[in-house]
PDB file of N, CA and C in Angstrom:
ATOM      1  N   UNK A   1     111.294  90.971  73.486  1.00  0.00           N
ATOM      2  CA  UNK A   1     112.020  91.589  74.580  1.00  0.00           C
ATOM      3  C   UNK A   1     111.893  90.717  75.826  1.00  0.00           C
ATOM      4  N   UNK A   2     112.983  90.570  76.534  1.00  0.00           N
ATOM      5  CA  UNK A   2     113.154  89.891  78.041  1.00  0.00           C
ATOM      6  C   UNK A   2     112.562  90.412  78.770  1.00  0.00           C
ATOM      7  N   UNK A   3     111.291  89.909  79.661  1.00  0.00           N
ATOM      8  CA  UNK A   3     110.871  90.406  80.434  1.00  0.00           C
ATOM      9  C   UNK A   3     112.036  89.940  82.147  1.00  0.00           C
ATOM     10  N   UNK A   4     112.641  91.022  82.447  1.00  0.00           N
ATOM     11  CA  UNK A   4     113.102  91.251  83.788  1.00  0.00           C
ATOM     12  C   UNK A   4     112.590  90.453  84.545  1.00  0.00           C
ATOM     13  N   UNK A   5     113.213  89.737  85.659  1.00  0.00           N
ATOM     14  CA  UNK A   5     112.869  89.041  86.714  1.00  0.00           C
ATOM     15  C   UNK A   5     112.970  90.323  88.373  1.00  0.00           C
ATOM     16  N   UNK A   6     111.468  89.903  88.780  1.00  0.00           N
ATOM     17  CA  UNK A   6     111.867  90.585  89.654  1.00  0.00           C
ATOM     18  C   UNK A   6     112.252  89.849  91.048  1.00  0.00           C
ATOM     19  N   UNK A   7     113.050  91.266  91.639  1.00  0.00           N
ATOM     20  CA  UNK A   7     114.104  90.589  93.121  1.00  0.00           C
ATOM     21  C   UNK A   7     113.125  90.566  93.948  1.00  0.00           C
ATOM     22  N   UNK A   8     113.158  89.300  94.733  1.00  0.00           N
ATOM     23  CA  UNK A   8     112.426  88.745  95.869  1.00  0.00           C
ATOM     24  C   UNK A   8     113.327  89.100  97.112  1.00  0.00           C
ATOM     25  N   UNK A   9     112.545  90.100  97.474  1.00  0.00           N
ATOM     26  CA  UNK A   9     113.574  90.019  99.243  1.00  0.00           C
ATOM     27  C   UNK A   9     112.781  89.761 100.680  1.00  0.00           C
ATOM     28  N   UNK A  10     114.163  89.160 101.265  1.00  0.00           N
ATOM     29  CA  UNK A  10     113.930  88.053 102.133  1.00  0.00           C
ATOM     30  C   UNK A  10     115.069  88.614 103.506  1.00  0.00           C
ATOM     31  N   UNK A  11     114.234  88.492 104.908  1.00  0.00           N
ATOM     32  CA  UNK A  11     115.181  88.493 105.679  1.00  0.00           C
ATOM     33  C   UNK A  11     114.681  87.597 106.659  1.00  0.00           C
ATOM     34  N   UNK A  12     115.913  87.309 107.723  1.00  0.00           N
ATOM     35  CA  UNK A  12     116.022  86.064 108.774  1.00  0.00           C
ATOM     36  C   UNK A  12     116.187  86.869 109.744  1.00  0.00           C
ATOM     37  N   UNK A  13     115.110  86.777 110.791  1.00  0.00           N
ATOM     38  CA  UNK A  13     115.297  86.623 111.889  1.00  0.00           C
ATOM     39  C   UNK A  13     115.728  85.906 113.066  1.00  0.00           C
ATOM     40  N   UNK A  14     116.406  85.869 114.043  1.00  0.00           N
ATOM     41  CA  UNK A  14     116.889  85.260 114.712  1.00  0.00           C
ATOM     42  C   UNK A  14     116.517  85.057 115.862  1.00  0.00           C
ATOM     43  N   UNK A  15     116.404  84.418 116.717  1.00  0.00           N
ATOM     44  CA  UNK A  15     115.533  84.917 118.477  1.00  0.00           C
ATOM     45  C   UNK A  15     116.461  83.732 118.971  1.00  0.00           C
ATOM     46  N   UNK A  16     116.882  84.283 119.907  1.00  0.00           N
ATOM     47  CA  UNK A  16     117.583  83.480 120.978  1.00  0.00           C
ATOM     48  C   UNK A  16     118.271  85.121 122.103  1.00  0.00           C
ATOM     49  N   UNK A  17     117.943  84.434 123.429  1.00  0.00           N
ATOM     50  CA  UNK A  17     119.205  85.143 124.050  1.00  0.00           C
ATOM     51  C   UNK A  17     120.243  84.608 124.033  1.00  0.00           C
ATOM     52  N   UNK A  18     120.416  83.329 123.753  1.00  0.00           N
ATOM     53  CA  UNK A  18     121.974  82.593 123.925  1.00  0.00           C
ATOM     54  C   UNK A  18     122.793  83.518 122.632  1.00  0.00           C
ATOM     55  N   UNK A  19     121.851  83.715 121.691  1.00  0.00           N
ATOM     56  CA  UNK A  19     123.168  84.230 120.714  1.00  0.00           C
ATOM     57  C   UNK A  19     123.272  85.586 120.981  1.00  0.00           C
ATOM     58  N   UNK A  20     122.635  86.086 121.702  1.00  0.00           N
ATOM     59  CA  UNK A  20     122.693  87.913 121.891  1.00  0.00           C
ATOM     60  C   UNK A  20     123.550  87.804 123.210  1.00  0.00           C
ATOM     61  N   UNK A  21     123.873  86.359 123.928  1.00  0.00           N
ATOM     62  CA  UNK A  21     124.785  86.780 125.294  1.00  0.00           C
ATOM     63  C   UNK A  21     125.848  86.362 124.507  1.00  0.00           C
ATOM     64  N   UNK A  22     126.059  85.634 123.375  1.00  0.00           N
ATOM     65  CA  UNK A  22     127.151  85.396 123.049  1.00  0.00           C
ATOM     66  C   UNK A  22     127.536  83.595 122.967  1.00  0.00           C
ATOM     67  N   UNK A  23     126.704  83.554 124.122  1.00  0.00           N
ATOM     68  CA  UNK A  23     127.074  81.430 124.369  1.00  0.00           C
ATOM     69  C   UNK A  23     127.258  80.539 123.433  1.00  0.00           C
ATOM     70  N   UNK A  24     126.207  81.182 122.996  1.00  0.00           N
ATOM     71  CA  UNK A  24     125.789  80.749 121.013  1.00  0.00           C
ATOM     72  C   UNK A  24     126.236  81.262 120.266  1.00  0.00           C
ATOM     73  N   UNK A  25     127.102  80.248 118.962  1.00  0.00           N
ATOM     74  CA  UNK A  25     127.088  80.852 117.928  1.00  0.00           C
ATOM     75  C   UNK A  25     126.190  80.472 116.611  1.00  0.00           C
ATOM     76  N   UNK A  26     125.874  81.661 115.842  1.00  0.00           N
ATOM     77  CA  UNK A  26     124.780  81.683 114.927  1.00  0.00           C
ATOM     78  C   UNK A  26     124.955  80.556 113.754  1.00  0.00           C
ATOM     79  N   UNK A  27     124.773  79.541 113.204  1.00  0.00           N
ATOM     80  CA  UNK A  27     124.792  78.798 112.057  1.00  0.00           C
ATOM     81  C   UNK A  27     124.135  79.193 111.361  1.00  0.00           C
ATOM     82  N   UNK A  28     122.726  79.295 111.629  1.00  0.00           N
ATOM     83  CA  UNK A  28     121.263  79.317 110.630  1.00  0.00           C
ATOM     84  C   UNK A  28     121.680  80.094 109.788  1.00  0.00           C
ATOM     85  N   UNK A  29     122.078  81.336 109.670  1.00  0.00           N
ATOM     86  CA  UNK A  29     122.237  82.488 108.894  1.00  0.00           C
ATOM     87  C   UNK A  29     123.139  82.443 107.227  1.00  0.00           C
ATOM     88  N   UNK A  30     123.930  81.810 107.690  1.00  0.00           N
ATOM     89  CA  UNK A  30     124.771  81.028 106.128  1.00  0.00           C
ATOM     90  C   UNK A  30     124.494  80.231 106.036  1.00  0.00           C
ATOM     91  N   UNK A  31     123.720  79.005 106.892  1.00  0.00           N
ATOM     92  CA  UNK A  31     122.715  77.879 105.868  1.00  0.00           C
ATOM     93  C   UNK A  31     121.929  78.237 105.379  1.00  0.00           C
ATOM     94  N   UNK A  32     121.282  79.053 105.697  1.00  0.00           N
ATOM     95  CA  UNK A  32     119.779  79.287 105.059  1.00  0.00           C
ATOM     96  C   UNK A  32     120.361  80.418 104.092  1.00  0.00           C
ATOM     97  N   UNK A  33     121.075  81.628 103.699  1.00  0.00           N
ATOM     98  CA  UNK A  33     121.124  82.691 102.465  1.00  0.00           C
ATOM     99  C   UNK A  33     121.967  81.675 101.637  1.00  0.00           C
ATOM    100  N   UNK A  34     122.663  80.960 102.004  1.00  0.00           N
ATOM    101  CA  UNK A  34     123.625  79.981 100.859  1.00  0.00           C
ATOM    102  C   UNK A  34     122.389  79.112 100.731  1.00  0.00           C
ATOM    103  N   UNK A  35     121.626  78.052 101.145  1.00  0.00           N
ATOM    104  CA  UNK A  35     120.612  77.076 100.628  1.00  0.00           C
ATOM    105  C   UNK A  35     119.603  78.327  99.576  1.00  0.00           C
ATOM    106  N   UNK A  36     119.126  79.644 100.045  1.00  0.00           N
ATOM    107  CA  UNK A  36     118.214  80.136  99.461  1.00  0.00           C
ATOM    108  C   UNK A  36     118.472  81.114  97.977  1.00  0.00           C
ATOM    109  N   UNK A  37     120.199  81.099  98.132  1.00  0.00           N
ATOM    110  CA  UNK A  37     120.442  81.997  96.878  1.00  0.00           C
ATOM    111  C   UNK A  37     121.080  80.697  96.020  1.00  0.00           C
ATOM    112  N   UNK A  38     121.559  79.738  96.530  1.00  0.00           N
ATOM    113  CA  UNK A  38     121.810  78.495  95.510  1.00  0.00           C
ATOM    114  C   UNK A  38     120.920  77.817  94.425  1.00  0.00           C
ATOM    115  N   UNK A  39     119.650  77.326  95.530  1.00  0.00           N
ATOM    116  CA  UNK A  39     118.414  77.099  95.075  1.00  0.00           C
ATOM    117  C   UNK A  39     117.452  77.340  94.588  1.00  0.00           C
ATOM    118  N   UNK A  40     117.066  78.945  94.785  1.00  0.00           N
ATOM    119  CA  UNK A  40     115.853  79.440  94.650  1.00  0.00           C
ATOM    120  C   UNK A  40     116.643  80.745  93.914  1.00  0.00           C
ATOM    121  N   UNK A  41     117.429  81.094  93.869  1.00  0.00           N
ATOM    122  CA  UNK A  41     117.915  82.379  93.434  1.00  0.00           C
ATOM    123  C   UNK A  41     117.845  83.933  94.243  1.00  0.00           C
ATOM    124  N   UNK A  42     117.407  83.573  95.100  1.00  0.00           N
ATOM    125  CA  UNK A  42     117.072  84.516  96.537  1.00  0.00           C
ATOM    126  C   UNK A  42     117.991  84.921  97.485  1.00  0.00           C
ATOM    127  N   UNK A  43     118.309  86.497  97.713  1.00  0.00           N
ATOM    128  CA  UNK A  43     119.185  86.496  98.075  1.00  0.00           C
ATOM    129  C   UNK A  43     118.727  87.542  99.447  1.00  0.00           C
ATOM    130  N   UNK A  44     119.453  86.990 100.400  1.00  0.00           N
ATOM    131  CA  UNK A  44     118.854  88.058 101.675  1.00  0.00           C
ATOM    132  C   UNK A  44     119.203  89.283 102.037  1.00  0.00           C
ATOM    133  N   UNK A  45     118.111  89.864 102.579  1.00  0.00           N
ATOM    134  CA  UNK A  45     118.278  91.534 102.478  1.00  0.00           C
ATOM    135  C   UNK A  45     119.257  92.101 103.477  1.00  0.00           C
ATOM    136  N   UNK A  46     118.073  90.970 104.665  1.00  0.00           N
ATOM    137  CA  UNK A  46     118.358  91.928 106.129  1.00  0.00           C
ATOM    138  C   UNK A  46     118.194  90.726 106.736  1.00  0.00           C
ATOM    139  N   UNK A  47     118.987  90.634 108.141  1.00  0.00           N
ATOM    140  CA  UNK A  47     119.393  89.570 109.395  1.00  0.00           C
ATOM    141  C   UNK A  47     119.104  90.503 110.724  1.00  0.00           C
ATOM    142  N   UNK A  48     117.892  89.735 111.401  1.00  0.00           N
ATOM    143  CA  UNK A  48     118.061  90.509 112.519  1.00  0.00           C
ATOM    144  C   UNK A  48     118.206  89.753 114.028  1.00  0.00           C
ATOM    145  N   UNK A  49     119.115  89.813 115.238  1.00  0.00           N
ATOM    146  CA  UNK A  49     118.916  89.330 116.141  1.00  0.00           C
ATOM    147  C   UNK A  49     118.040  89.827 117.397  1.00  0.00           C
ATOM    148  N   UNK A  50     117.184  88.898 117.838  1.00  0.00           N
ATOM    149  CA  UNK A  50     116.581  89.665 118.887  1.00  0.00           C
ATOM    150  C   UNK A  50     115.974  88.453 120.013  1.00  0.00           C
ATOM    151  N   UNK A  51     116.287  89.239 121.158  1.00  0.00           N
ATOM    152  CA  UNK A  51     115.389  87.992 122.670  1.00  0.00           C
ATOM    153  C   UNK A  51     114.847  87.288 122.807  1.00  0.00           C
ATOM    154  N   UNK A  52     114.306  86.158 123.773  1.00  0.00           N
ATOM    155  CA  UNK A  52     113.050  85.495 123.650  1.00  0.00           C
ATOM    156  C   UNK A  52     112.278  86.350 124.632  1.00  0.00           C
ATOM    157  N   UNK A  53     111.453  87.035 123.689  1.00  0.00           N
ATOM    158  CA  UNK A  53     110.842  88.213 124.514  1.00  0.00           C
ATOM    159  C   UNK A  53     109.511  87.915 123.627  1.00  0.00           C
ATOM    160  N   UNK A  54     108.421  87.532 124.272  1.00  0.00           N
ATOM    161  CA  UNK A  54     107.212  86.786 123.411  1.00  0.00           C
ATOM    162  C   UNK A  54     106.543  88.728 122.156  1.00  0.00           C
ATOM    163  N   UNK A  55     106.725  89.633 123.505  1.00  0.00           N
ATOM    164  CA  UNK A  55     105.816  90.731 122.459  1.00  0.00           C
ATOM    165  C   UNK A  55     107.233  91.493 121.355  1.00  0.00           C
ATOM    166  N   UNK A  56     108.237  91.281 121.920  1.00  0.00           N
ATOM    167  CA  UNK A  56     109.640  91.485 120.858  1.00  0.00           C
ATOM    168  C   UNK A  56     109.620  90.662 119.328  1.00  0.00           C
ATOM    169  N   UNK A  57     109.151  89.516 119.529  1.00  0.00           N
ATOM    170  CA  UNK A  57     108.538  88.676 118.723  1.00  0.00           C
ATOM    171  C   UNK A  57     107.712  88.634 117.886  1.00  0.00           C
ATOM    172  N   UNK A  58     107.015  89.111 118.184  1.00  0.00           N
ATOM    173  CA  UNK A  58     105.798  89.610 117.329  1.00  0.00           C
ATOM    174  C   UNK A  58     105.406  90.717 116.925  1.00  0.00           C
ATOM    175  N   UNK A  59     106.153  91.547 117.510  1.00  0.00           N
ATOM    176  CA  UNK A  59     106.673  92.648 116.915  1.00  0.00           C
ATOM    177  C   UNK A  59     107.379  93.004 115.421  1.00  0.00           C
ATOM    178  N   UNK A  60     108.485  92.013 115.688  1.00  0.00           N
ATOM    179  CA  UNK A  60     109.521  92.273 115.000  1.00  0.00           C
ATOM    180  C   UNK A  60     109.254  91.738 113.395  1.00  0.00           C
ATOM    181  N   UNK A  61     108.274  90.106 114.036  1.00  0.00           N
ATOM    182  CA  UNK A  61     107.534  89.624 112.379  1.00  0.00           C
ATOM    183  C   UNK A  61     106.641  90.076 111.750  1.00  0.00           C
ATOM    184  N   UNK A  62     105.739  90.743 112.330  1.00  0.00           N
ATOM    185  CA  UNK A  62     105.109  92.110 111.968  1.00  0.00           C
ATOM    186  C   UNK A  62     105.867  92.738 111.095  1.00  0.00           C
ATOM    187  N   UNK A  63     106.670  93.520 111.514  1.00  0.00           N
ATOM    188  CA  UNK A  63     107.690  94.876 111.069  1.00  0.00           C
ATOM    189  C   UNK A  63     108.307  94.316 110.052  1.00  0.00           C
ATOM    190  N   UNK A  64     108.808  93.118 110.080  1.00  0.00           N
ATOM    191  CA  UNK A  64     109.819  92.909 108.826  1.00  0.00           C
ATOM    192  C   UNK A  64     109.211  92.087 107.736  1.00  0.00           C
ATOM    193  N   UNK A  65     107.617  91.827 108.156  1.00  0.00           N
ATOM    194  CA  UNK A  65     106.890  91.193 107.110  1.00  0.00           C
ATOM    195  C   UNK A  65     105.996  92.196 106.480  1.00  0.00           C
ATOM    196  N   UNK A  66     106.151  93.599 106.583  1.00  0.00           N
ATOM    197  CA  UNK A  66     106.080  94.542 105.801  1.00  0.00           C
ATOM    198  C   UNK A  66     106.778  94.934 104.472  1.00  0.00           C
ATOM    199  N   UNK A  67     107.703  94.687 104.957  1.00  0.00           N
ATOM    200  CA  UNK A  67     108.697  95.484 104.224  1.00  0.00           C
ATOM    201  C   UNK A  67     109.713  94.377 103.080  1.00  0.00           C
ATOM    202  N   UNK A  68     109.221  92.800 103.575  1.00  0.00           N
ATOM    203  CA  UNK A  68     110.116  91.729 102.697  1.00  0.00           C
ATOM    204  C   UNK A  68     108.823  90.665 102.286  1.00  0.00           C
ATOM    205  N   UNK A  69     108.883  90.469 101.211  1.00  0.00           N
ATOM    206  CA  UNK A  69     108.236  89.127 100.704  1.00  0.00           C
ATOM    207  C   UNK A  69     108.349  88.046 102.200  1.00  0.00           C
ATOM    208  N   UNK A  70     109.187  87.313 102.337  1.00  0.00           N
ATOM    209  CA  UNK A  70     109.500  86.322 102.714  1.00  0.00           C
ATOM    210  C   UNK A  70     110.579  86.897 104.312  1.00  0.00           C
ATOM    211  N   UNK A  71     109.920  85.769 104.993  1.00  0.00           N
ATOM    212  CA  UNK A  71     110.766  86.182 106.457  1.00  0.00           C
ATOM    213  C   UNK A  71     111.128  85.182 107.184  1.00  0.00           C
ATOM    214  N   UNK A  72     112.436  84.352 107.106  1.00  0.00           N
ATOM    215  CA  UNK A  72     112.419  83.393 108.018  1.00  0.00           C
ATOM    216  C   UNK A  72     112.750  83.181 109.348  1.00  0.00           C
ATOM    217  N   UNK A  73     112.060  82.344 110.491  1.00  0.00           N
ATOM    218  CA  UNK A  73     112.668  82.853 111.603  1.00  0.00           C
ATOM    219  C   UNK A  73     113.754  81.358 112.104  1.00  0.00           C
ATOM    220  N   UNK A  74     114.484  81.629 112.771  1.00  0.00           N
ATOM    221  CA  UNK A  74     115.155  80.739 113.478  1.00  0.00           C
ATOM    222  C   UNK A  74     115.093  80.740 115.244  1.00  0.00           C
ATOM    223  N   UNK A  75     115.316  79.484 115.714  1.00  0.00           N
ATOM    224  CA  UNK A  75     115.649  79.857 117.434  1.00  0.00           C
ATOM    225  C   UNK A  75     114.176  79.990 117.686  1.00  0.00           C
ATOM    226  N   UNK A  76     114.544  80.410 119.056  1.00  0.00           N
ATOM    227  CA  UNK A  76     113.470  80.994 120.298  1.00  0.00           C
ATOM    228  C   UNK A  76     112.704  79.749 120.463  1.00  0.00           C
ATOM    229  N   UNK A  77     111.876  80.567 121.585  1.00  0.00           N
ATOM    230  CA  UNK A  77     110.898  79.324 122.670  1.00  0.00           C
ATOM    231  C   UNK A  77     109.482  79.366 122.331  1.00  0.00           C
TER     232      UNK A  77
END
């Protein structure tokens, strides 16, 4: 019998205010779920944008490194 592969989930965080005012637009987000479901077979859960706000930050990788294997971040200072 096939033993099942299990799903690895993964989400990207984002930190910038440029992309939350808009100035910016986001790339990272379809390089990285297209490089990570091409390559690795990984496919992303959840995308989140948020400030360069140092305790927003650490917050947020906290919180979403609960709940996902794998968390990548992009941006910020």
């Amino acid at each position: 019998m096939k033993k099942a592969k299990k799903k690895i989930n993964t989400a990207i965080l984002i930190i910038g205010n440029e992309i939350l005012s808009g100035r910016t637009q986001d790339l990272n987000v379809s390089f990285i779920s297209n490089w990570l479901n091409i390559n690795c077979g990984i496919s992303v859960s959840e995308v989140r944008i948020i400030p360069d706000i140092q305790k927003k930050i650490i917050f947020k990788v906290l919180d979403l490194s609960k709940k996902f294997k794998y968390v990548f971040t992009t941006g910020g200072i």
